[in-house]
Protein backbone atom coordinates (compact mmCIF):
# COMPACT_ATOMS: atom_id res chain seq x y z
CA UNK A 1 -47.26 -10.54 35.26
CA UNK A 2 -45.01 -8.96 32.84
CA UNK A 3 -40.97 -10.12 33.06
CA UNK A 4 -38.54 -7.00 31.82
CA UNK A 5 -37.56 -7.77 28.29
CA UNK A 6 -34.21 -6.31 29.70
CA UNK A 7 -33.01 -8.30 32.39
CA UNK A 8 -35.50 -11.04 32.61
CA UNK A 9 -37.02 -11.01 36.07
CA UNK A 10 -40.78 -9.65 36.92
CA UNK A 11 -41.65 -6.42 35.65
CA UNK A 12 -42.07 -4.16 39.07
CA UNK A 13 -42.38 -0.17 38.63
CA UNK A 14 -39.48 1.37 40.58
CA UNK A 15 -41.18 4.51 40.93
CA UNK A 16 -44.28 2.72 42.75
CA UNK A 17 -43.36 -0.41 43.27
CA UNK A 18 -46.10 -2.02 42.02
CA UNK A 19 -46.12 -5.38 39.72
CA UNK A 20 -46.94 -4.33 36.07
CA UNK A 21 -49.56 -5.90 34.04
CA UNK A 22 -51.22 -5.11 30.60
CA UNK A 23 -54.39 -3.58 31.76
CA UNK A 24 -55.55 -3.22 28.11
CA UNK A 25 -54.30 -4.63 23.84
CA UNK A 26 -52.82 -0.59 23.69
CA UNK A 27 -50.59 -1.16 26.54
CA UNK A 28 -49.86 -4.78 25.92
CA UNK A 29 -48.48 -3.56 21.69
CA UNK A 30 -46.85 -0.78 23.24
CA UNK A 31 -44.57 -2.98 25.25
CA UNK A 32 -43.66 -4.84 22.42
CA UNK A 33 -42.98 -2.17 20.20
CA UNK A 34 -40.63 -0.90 21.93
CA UNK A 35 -41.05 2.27 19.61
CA UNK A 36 -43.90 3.72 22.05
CA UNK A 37 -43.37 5.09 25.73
CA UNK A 38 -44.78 2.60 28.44
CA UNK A 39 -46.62 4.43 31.39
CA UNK A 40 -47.05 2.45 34.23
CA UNK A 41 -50.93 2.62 35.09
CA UNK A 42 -50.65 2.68 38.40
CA UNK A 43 -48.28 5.99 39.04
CA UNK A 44 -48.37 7.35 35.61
CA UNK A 45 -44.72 7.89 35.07
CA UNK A 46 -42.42 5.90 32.40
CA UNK A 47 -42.07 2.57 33.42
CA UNK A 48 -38.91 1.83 34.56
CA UNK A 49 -37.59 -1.85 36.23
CA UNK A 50 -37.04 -2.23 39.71
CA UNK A 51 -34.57 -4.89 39.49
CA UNK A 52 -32.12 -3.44 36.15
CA UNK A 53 -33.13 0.31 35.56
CA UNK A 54 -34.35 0.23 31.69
CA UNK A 55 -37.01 2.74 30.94
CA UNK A 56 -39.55 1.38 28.60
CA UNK A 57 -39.67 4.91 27.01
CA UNK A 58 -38.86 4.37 23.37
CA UNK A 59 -34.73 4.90 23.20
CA UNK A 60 -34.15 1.09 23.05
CA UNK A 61 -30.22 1.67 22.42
CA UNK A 62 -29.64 3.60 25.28
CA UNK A 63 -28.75 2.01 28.83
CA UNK A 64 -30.42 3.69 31.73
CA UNK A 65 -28.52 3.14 34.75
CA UNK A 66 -29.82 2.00 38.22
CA UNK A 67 -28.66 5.74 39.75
């Protein structure tokens, strides 16, 4: 399992709830890029943590709040 590269704890979909993991190499660079939107594969929206509210979706200097 995936830990948020934001706030450190596992990486859990807070539109599904569902424990994200790098189902292929695409997804996996696309994390890590940072530069690239993350769907989650399970729900199909921008991945976005449970615990801390970042959204993997390519503005990496922009908070997104838990609202």
């Amino acid at each position: 399992m995936a830990k948020c590269g934001n706030c450190d704890y596992p990486l859990i979909c807070r539109e599904c709830g569902v424990k994200f993991t790098f189902i292929n190499e695409q997804v996996y660079e696309a994390f890590y890029d940072r530069n690239t939107p993350v769907i989650c594969p399970n729900c199909q929206q921008i991945l976005t943590c449970k615990y801390c509210g970042y959204k993997y979706d390519a503005s990496i200097y922009e908070y997104h709040s838990n609202q």
